[in-house]
C-alpha atoms as a PDB file:
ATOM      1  CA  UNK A   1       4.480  15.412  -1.533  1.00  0.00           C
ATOM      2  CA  UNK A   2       4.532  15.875   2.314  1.00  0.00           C
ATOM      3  CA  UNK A   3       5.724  12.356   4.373  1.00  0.00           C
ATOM      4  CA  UNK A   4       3.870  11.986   8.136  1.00  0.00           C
ATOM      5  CA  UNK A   5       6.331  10.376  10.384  1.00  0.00           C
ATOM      6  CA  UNK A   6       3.565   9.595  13.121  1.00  0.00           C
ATOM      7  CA  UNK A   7       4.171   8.273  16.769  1.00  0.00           C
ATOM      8  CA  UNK A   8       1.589   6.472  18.391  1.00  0.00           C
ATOM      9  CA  UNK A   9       0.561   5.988  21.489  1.00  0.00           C
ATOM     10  CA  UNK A  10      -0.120   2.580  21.925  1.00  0.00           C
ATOM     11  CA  UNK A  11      -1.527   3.212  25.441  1.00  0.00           C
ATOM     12  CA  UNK A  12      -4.353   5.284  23.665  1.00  0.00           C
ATOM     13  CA  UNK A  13      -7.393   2.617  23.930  1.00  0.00           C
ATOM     14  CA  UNK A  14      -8.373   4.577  20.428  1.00  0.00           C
ATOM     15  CA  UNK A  15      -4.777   3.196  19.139  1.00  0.00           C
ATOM     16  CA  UNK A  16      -5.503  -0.032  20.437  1.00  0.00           C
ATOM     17  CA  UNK A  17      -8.989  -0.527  18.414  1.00  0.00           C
ATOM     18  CA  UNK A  18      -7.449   0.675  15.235  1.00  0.00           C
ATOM     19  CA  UNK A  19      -4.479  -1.483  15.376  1.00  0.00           C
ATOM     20  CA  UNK A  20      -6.835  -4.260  15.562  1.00  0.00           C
ATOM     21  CA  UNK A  21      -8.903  -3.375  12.392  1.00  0.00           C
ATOM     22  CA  UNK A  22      -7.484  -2.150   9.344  1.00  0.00           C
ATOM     23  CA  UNK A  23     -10.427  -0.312   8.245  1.00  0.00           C
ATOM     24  CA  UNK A  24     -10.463   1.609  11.115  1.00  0.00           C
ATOM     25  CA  UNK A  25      -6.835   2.265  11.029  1.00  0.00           C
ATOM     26  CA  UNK A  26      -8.111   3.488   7.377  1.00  0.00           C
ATOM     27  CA  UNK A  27     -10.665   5.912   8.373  1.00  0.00           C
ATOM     28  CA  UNK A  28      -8.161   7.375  11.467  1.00  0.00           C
ATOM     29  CA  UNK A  29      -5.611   8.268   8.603  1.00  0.00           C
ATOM     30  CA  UNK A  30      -8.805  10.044   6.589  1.00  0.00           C
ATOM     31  CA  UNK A  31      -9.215  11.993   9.487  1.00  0.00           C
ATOM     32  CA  UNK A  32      -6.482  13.920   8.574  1.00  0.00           C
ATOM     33  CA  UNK A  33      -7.390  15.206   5.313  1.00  0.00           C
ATOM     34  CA  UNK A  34     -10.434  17.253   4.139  1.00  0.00           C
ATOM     35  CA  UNK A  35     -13.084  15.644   2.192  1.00  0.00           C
ATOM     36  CA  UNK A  36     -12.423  12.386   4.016  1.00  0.00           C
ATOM     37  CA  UNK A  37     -15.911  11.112   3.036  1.00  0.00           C
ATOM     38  CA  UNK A  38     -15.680  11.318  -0.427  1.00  0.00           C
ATOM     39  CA  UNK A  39     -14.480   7.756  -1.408  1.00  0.00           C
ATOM     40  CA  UNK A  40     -12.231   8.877  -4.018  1.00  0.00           C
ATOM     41  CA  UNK A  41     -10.448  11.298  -2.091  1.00  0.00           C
ATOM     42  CA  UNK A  42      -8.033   8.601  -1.092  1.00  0.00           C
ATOM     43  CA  UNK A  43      -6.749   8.034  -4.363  1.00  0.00           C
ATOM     44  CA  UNK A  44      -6.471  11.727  -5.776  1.00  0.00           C
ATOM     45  CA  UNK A  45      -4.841  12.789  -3.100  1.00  0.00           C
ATOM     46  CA  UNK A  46      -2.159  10.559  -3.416  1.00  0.00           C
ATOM     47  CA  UNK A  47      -2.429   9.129   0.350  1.00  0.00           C
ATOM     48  CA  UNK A  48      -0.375   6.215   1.402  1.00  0.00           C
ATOM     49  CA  UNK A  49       0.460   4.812   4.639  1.00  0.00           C
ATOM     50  CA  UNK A  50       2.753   1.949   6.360  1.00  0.00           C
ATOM     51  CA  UNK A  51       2.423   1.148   9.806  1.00  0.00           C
ATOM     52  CA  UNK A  52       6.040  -0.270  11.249  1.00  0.00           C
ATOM     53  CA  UNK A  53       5.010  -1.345  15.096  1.00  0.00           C
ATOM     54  CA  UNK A  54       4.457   1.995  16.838  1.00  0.00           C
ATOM     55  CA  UNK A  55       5.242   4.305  13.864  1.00  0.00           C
ATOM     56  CA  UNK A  56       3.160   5.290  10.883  1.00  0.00           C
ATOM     57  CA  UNK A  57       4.181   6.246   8.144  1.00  0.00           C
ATOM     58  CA  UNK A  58       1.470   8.639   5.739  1.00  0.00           C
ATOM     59  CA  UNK A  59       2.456  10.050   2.034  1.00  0.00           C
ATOM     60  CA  UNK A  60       0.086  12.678   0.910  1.00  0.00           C
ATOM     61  CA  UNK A  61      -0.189  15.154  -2.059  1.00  0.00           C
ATOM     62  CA  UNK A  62      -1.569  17.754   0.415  1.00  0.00           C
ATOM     63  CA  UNK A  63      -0.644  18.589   3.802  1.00  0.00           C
ATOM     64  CA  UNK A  64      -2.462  16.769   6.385  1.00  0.00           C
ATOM     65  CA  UNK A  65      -3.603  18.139   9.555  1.00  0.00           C
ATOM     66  CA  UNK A  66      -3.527  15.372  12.656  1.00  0.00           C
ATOM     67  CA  UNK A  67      -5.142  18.143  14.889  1.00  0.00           C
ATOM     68  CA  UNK A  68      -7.978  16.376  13.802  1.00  0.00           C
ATOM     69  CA  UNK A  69      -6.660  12.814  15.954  1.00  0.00           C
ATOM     70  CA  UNK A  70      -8.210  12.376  19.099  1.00  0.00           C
ATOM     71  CA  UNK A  71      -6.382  13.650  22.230  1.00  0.00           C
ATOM     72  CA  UNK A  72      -3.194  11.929  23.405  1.00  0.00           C
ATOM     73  CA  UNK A  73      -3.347   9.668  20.433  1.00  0.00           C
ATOM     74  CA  UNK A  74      -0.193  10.560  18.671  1.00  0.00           C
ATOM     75  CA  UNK A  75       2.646  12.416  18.392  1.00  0.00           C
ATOM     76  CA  UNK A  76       3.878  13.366  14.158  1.00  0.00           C
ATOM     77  CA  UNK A  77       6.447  15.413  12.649  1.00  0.00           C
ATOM     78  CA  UNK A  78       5.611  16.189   8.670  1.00  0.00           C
ATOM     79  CA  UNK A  79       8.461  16.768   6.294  1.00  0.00           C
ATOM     80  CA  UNK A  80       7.996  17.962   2.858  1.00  0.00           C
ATOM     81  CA  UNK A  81       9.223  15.506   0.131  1.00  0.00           C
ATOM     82  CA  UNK A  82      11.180  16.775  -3.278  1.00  0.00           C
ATOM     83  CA  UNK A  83      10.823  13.362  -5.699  1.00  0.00           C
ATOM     84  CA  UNK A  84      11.386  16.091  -8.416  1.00  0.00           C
ATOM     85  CA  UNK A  85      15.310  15.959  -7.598  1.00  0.00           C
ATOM     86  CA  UNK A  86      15.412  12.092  -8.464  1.00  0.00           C
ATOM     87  CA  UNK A  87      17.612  11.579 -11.595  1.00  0.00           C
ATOM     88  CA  UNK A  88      18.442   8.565 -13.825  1.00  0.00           C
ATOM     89  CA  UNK A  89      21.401   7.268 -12.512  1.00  0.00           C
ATOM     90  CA  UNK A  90      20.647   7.287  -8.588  1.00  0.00           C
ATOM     91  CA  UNK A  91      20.805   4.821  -6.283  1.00  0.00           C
ATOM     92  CA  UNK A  92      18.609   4.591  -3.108  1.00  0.00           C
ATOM     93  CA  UNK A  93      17.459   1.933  -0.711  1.00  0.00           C
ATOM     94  CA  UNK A  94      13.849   1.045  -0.441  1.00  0.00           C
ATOM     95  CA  UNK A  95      11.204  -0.353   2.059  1.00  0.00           C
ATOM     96  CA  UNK A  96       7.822  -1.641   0.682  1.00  0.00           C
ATOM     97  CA  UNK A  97       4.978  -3.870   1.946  1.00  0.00           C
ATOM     98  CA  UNK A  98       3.522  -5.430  -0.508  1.00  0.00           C
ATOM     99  CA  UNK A  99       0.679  -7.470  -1.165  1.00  0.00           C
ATOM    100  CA  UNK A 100       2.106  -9.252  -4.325  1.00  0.00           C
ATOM    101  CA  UNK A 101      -0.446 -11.245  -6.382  1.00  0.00           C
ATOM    102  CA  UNK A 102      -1.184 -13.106  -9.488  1.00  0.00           C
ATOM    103  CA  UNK A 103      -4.544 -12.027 -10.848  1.00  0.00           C
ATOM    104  CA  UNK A 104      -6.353 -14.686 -13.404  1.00  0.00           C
ATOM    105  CA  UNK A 105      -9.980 -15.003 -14.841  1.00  0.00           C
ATOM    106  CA  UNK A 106     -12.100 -18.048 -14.679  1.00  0.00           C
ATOM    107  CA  UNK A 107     -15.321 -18.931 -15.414  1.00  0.00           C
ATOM    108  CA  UNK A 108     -18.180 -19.254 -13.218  1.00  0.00           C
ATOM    109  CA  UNK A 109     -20.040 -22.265 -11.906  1.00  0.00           C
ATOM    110  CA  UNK A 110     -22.536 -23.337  -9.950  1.00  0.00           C
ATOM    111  CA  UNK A 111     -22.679 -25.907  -6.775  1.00  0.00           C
ATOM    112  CA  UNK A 112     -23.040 -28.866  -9.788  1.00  0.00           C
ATOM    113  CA  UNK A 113     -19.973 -27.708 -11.784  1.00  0.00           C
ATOM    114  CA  UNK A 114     -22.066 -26.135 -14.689  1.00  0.00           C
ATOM    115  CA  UNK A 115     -20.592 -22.918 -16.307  1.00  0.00           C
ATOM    116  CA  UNK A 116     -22.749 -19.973 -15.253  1.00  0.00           C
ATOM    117  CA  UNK A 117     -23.907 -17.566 -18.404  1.00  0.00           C
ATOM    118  CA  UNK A 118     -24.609 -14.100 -18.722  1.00  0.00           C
ATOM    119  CA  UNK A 119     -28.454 -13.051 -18.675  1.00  0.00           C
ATOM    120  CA  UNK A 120     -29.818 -13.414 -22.334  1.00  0.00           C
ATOM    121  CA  UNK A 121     -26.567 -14.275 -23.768  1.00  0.00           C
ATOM    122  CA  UNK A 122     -24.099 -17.791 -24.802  1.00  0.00           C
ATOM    123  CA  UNK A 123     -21.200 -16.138 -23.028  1.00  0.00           C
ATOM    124  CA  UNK A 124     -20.015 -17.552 -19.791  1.00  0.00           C
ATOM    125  CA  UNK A 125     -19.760 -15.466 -16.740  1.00  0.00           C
ATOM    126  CA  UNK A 126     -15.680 -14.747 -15.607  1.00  0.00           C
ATOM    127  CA  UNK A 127     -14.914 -13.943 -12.097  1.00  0.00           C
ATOM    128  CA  UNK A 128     -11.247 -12.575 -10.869  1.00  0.00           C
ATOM    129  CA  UNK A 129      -9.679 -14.913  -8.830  1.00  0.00           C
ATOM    130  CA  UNK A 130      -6.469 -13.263  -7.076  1.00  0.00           C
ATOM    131  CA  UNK A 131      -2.919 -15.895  -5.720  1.00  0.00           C
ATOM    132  CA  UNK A 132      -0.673 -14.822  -3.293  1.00  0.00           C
ATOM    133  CA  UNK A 133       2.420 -15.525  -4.310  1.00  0.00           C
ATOM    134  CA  UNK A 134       4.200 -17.520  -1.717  1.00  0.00           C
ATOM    135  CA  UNK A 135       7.453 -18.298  -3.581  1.00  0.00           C
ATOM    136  CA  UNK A 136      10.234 -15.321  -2.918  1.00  0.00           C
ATOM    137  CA  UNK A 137      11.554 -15.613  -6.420  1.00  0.00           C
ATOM    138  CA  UNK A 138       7.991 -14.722  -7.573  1.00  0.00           C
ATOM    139  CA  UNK A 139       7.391 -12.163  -5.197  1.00  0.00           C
ATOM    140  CA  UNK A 140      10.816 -10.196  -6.569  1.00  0.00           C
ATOM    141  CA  UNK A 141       9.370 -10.912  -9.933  1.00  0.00           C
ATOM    142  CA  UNK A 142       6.130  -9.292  -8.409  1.00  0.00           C
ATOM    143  CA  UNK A 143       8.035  -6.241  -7.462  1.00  0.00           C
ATOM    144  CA  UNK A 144      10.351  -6.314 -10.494  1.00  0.00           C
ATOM    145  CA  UNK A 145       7.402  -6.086 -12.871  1.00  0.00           C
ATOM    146  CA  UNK A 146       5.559  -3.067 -10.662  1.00  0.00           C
ATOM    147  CA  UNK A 147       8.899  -0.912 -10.077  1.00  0.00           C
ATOM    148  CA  UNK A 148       9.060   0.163 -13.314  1.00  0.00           C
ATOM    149  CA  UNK A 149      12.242   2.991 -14.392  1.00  0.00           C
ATOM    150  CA  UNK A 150      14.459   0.870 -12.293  1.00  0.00           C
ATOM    151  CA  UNK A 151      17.349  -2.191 -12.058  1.00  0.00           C
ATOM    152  CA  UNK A 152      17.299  -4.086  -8.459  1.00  0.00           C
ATOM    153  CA  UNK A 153      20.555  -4.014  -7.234  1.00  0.00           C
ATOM    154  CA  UNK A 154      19.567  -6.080  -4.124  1.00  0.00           C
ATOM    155  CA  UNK A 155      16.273  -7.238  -2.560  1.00  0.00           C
ATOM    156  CA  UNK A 156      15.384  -8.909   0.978  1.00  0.00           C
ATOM    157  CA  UNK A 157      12.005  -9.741   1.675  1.00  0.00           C
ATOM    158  CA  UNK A 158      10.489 -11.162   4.933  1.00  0.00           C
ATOM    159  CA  UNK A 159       7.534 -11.936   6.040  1.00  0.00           C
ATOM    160  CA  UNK A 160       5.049 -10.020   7.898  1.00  0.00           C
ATOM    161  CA  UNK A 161       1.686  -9.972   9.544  1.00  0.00           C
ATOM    162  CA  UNK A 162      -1.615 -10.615   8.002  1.00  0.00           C
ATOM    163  CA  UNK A 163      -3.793  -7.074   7.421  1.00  0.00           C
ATOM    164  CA  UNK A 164      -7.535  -7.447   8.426  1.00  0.00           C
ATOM    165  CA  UNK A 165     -10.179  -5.710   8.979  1.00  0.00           C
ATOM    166  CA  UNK A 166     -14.168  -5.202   9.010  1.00  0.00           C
ATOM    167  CA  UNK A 167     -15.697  -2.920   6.197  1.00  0.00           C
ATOM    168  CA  UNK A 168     -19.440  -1.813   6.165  1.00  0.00           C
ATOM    169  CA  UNK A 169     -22.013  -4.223   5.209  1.00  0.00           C
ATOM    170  CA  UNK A 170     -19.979  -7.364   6.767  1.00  0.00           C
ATOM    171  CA  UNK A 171     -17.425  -7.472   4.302  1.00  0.00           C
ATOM    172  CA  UNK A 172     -14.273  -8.859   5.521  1.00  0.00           C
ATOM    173  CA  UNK A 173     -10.944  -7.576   4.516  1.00  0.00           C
ATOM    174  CA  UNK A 174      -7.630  -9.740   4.523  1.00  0.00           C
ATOM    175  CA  UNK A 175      -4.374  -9.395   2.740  1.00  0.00           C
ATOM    176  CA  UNK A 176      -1.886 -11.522   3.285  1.00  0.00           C
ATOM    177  CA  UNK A 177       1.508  -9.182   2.965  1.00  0.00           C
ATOM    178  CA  UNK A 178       5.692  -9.399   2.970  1.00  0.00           C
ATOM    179  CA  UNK A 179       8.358  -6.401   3.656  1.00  0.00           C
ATOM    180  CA  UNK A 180      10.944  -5.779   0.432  1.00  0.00           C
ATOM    181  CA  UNK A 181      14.220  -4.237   1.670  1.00  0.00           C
ATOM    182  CA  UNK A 182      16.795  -3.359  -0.684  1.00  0.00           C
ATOM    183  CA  UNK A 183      18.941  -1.013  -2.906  1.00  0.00           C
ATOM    184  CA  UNK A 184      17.535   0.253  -6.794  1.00  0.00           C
ATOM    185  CA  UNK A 185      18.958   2.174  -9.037  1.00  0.00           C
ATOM    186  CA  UNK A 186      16.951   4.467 -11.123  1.00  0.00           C
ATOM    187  CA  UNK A 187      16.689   4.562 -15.008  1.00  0.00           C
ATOM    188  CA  UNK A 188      13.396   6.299 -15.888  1.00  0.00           C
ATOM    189  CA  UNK A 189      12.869   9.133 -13.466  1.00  0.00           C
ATOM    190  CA  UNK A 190       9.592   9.949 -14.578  1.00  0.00           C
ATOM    191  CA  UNK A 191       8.446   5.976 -14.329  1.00  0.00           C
ATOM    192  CA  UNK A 192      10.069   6.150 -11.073  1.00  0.00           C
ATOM    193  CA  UNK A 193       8.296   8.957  -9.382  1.00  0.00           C
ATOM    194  CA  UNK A 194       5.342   8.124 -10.176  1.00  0.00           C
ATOM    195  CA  UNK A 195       5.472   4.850  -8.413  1.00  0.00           C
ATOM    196  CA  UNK A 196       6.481   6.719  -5.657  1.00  0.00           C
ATOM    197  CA  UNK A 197       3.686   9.083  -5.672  1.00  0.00           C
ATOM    198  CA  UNK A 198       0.705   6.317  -6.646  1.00  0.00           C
ATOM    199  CA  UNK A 199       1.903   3.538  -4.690  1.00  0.00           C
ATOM    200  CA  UNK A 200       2.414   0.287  -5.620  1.00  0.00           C
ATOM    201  CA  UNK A 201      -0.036  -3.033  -6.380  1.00  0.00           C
ATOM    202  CA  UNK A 202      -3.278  -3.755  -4.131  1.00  0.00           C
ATOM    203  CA  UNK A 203      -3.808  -2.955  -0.707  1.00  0.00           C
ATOM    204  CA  UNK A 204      -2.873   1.107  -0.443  1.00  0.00           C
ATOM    205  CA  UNK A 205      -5.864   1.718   1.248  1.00  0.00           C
ATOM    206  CA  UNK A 206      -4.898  -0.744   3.904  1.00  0.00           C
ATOM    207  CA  UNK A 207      -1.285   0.214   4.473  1.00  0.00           C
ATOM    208  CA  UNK A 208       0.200  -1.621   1.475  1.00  0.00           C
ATOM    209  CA  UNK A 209       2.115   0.292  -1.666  1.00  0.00           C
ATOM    210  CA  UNK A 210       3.581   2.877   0.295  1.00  0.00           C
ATOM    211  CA  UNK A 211       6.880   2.967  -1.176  1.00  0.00           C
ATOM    212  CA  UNK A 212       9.688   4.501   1.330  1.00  0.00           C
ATOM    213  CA  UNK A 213      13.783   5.689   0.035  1.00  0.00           C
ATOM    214  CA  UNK A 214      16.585   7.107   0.900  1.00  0.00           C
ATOM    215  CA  UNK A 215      19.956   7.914  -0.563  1.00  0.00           C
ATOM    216  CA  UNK A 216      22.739   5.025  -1.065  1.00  0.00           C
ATOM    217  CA  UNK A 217      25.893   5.475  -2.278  1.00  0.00           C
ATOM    218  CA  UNK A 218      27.111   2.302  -3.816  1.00  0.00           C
ATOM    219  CA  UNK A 219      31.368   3.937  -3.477  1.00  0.00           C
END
Protein backbone atom coordinates (compact mmCIF):
# COMPACT_ATOMS: atom_id res chain seq x y z
CA UNK A 1 0.00 0.00 0.00
CA UNK A 2 1.68 3.38 -0.87
CA UNK A 3 0.26 6.58 1.53
CA UNK A 4 0.25 10.26 -0.53
CA UNK A 5 1.05 12.88 1.97
CA UNK A 6 -0.10 15.78 -0.48
CA UNK A 7 0.42 19.64 0.05
CA UNK A 8 -1.80 21.90 -1.54
CA UNK A 9 -1.68 24.98 -2.72
CA UNK A 10 -4.55 26.69 -1.68
CA UNK A 11 -3.62 29.75 -3.81
CA UNK A 12 -4.09 27.40 -6.93
CA UNK A 13 -7.68 28.74 -8.23
CA UNK A 14 -7.85 24.79 -9.42
CA UNK A 15 -7.46 24.02 -5.45
CA UNK A 16 -9.93 26.46 -4.69
CA UNK A 17 -12.83 24.88 -7.05
CA UNK A 18 -12.15 21.44 -5.78
CA UNK A 19 -12.22 22.30 -2.21
CA UNK A 20 -15.57 23.59 -2.86
CA UNK A 21 -17.03 20.39 -4.50
CA UNK A 22 -16.36 17.06 -3.36
CA UNK A 23 -16.84 15.43 -6.58
CA UNK A 24 -14.40 17.36 -8.07
CA UNK A 25 -12.00 16.93 -5.30
CA UNK A 26 -12.95 13.12 -6.35
CA UNK A 27 -12.06 13.20 -9.90
CA UNK A 28 -8.56 15.44 -9.04
CA UNK A 29 -7.49 12.37 -6.82
CA UNK A 30 -8.46 9.93 -10.06
CA UNK A 31 -6.18 11.89 -11.88
CA UNK A 32 -3.54 10.23 -10.36
CA UNK A 33 -4.11 6.75 -11.19
CA UNK A 34 -4.51 4.98 -14.59
CA UNK A 35 -7.82 3.87 -15.69
CA UNK A 36 -9.40 6.77 -13.84
CA UNK A 37 -12.56 6.45 -15.99
CA UNK A 38 -13.44 3.16 -15.29
CA UNK A 39 -15.92 3.56 -12.32
CA UNK A 40 -14.74 0.66 -10.51
CA UNK A 41 -11.26 1.47 -10.54
CA UNK A 42 -11.76 3.35 -7.32
CA UNK A 43 -12.63 0.50 -5.37
CA UNK A 44 -10.07 -2.21 -6.72
CA UNK A 45 -7.49 -0.19 -6.34
CA UNK A 46 -7.92 0.29 -2.89
CA UNK A 47 -7.91 4.32 -3.08
CA UNK A 48 -8.75 6.34 -0.07
CA UNK A 49 -8.32 9.84 0.76
CA UNK A 50 -8.77 12.45 3.83
CA UNK A 51 -8.41 15.95 3.34
CA UNK A 52 -7.12 17.72 6.86
CA UNK A 53 -7.21 21.71 5.84
CA UNK A 54 -4.31 22.08 3.40
CA UNK A 55 -3.09 18.43 3.44
CA UNK A 56 -4.42 15.36 1.71
CA UNK A 57 -4.06 12.43 2.59
CA UNK A 58 -4.43 9.38 -0.48
CA UNK A 59 -4.05 5.39 0.31
CA UNK A 60 -3.63 3.42 -2.81
CA UNK A 61 -2.84 -0.25 -3.75
CA UNK A 62 -0.70 1.09 -6.65
CA UNK A 63 1.57 3.88 -6.88
CA UNK A 64 0.06 7.01 -7.97
CA UNK A 65 1.60 9.46 -10.18
CA UNK A 66 0.52 13.37 -9.29
CA UNK A 67 2.58 14.43 -12.44
CA UNK A 68 -0.65 14.18 -13.78
CA UNK A 69 -2.02 17.48 -11.27
CA UNK A 70 -2.12 20.60 -12.92
CA UNK A 71 0.89 22.96 -12.56
CA UNK A 72 1.62 24.61 -9.20
CA UNK A 73 -1.22 22.72 -7.68
CA UNK A 74 0.54 20.66 -5.13
CA UNK A 75 3.39 19.62 -3.60
CA UNK A 76 3.36 15.31 -2.27
CA UNK A 77 5.80 13.06 -0.84
CA UNK A 78 4.63 9.11 -1.23
CA UNK A 79 5.79 6.61 1.32
CA UNK A 80 5.32 2.99 0.94
CA UNK A 81 3.13 1.37 3.69
CA UNK A 82 4.01 -2.33 5.32
CA UNK A 83 0.34 -3.26 7.14
CA UNK A 84 1.85 -6.82 6.75
CA UNK A 85 4.09 -6.13 10.00
CA UNK A 86 0.84 -5.47 12.16
CA UNK A 87 0.54 -8.24 14.84
CA UNK A 88 -2.12 -9.18 17.44
CA UNK A 89 -1.14 -7.56 20.37
CA UNK A 90 -0.20 -3.92 19.02
CA UNK A 91 -1.27 -0.86 19.97
CA UNK A 92 -1.53 2.23 17.66
CA UNK A 93 -3.41 5.49 17.58
CA UNK A 94 -5.91 6.18 14.91
CA UNK A 95 -7.56 9.10 12.91
CA UNK A 96 -10.81 8.41 10.92
CA UNK A 97 -13.62 10.51 9.39
CA UNK A 98 -16.43 8.87 9.36
CA UNK A 99 -19.74 9.12 8.08
CA UNK A 100 -21.44 6.83 10.74
CA UNK A 101 -25.04 5.76 9.92
CA UNK A 102 -27.92 3.61 10.77
CA UNK A 103 -29.31 2.04 7.62
CA UNK A 104 -33.19 0.73 7.86
CA UNK A 105 -35.84 -0.37 5.19
CA UNK A 106 -39.28 1.00 4.87
CA UNK A 107 -41.91 0.74 2.70
CA UNK A 108 -42.93 2.98 0.05
CA UNK A 109 -45.82 5.39 -0.27
CA UNK A 110 -47.31 7.67 -2.20
CA UNK A 111 -48.33 11.59 -1.61
CA UNK A 112 -51.84 9.93 0.09
CA UNK A 113 -49.99 7.56 2.47
CA UNK A 114 -50.84 4.34 0.43
CA UNK A 115 -48.10 1.58 0.37
CA UNK A 116 -46.58 1.50 -3.12
CA UNK A 117 -46.37 -2.29 -4.74
CA UNK A 118 -44.14 -3.88 -7.00
CA UNK A 119 -45.33 -4.12 -10.80
CA UNK A 120 -47.56 -7.33 -11.13
CA UNK A 121 -47.01 -8.42 -7.69
CA UNK A 122 -48.80 -8.12 -3.66
CA UNK A 123 -45.38 -7.19 -2.33
CA UNK A 124 -44.78 -3.69 -1.19
CA UNK A 125 -41.99 -1.67 -2.55
CA UNK A 126 -38.90 -1.01 0.35
CA UNK A 127 -36.69 1.91 -0.02
CA UNK A 128 -33.27 2.42 2.20
CA UNK A 129 -33.59 5.15 4.33
CA UNK A 130 -30.02 6.05 5.93
CA UNK A 131 -29.75 8.20 10.01
CA UNK A 132 -26.91 9.97 10.96
CA UNK A 133 -26.17 9.21 14.12
CA UNK A 134 -25.92 12.31 16.16
CA UNK A 135 -25.44 10.79 19.64
CA UNK A 136 -21.43 10.19 20.41
CA UNK A 137 -22.14 7.03 22.29
CA UNK A 138 -23.71 5.73 19.03
CA UNK A 139 -21.23 6.97 16.83
CA UNK A 140 -18.35 4.86 19.00
CA UNK A 141 -20.80 2.06 18.72
CA UNK A 142 -20.73 2.95 14.90
CA UNK A 143 -17.02 2.61 14.83
CA UNK A 144 -16.88 -0.23 17.37
CA UNK A 145 -19.06 -2.43 15.17
CA UNK A 146 -16.93 -1.48 11.72
CA UNK A 147 -13.29 -1.85 13.38
CA UNK A 148 -13.45 -5.25 13.55
CA UNK A 149 -9.93 -7.41 15.04
CA UNK A 150 -9.71 -4.73 17.61
CA UNK A 151 -10.50 -3.44 21.54
CA UNK A 152 -10.80 0.61 21.81
CA UNK A 153 -8.61 1.62 24.32
CA UNK A 154 -9.70 5.31 23.96
CA UNK A 155 -11.82 7.29 21.46
CA UNK A 156 -12.40 11.22 20.91
CA UNK A 157 -14.59 12.28 18.33
CA UNK A 158 -15.41 15.87 17.17
CA UNK A 159 -17.20 17.28 14.85
CA UNK A 160 -16.38 18.34 11.45
CA UNK A 161 -17.56 19.94 8.28
CA UNK A 162 -20.32 18.86 6.07
CA UNK A 163 -18.90 17.04 2.56
CA UNK A 164 -20.83 18.22 -0.61
CA UNK A 165 -20.68 18.15 -3.82
CA UNK A 166 -22.37 18.10 -7.46
CA UNK A 167 -22.34 14.68 -9.40
CA UNK A 168 -23.46 14.34 -13.12
CA UNK A 169 -27.02 14.44 -13.94
CA UNK A 170 -27.88 17.01 -10.93
CA UNK A 171 -27.44 14.70 -8.27
CA UNK A 172 -26.46 16.26 -5.12
CA UNK A 173 -24.04 14.75 -2.75
CA UNK A 174 -23.98 15.48 1.14
CA UNK A 175 -22.59 13.61 4.05
CA UNK A 176 -22.76 14.84 7.13
CA UNK A 177 -19.25 13.56 8.90
CA UNK A 178 -17.22 13.53 12.56
CA UNK A 179 -13.24 12.95 13.22
CA UNK A 180 -12.48 9.66 15.68
CA UNK A 181 -9.13 10.12 17.47
CA UNK A 182 -7.88 7.54 19.64
CA UNK A 183 -5.67 4.53 20.69
CA UNK A 184 -6.73 0.50 19.55
CA UNK A 185 -5.23 -2.35 20.21
CA UNK A 186 -5.20 -5.09 17.73
CA UNK A 187 -6.57 -8.71 18.15
CA UNK A 188 -7.24 -10.08 14.64
CA UNK A 189 -4.49 -8.90 12.36
CA UNK A 190 -5.96 -10.15 9.37
CA UNK A 191 -9.58 -8.38 10.32
CA UNK A 192 -7.49 -5.48 11.04
CA UNK A 193 -5.67 -4.93 7.84
CA UNK A 194 -8.14 -5.26 5.88
CA UNK A 195 -10.04 -2.39 7.31
CA UNK A 196 -7.12 -0.58 6.75
CA UNK A 197 -6.75 -1.41 3.20
CA UNK A 198 -10.81 -1.18 2.22
CA UNK A 199 -11.69 1.65 4.27
CA UNK A 200 -14.27 2.01 6.49
CA UNK A 201 -18.41 2.63 6.19
CA UNK A 202 -19.92 5.08 3.40
CA UNK A 203 -18.43 7.96 1.94
CA UNK A 204 -14.67 6.64 0.67
CA UNK A 205 -15.20 8.06 -2.47
CA UNK A 206 -15.72 11.42 -0.90
CA UNK A 207 -12.88 11.48 1.59
CA UNK A 208 -14.54 9.36 4.30
CA UNK A 209 -13.09 5.67 5.53
CA UNK A 210 -9.64 6.47 5.14
CA UNK A 211 -8.33 4.98 8.16
CA UNK A 212 -4.81 6.63 9.34
CA UNK A 213 -2.16 4.86 12.46
CA UNK A 214 0.71 5.05 13.98
CA UNK A 215 2.62 3.29 16.70
CA UNK A 216 1.67 3.84 20.59
CA UNK A 217 3.27 2.46 23.26
CA UNK A 218 0.92 2.20 26.14
CA UNK A 219 4.55 1.77 28.89
Amino acid sequence: MYLSKIELNIRSSAVSTDLSDCHKLHQRVMQGFPNENNPEYRSEAKILYRLEGSILFVQSKNKPDWTQLPKGYTAEEITEMDYEKIKKGDYLYFRLLGNPVQQTTKLRTDDSGNIIMKNNSEKPQKKTVRRFLSNKDAQIQWLMNHLKGTILQECYVSASSDIRGQCKQSKRIFLKTVLFDGVLQVTDSESFIKALREGIGRGRSYGCGLLSIAKFNPN
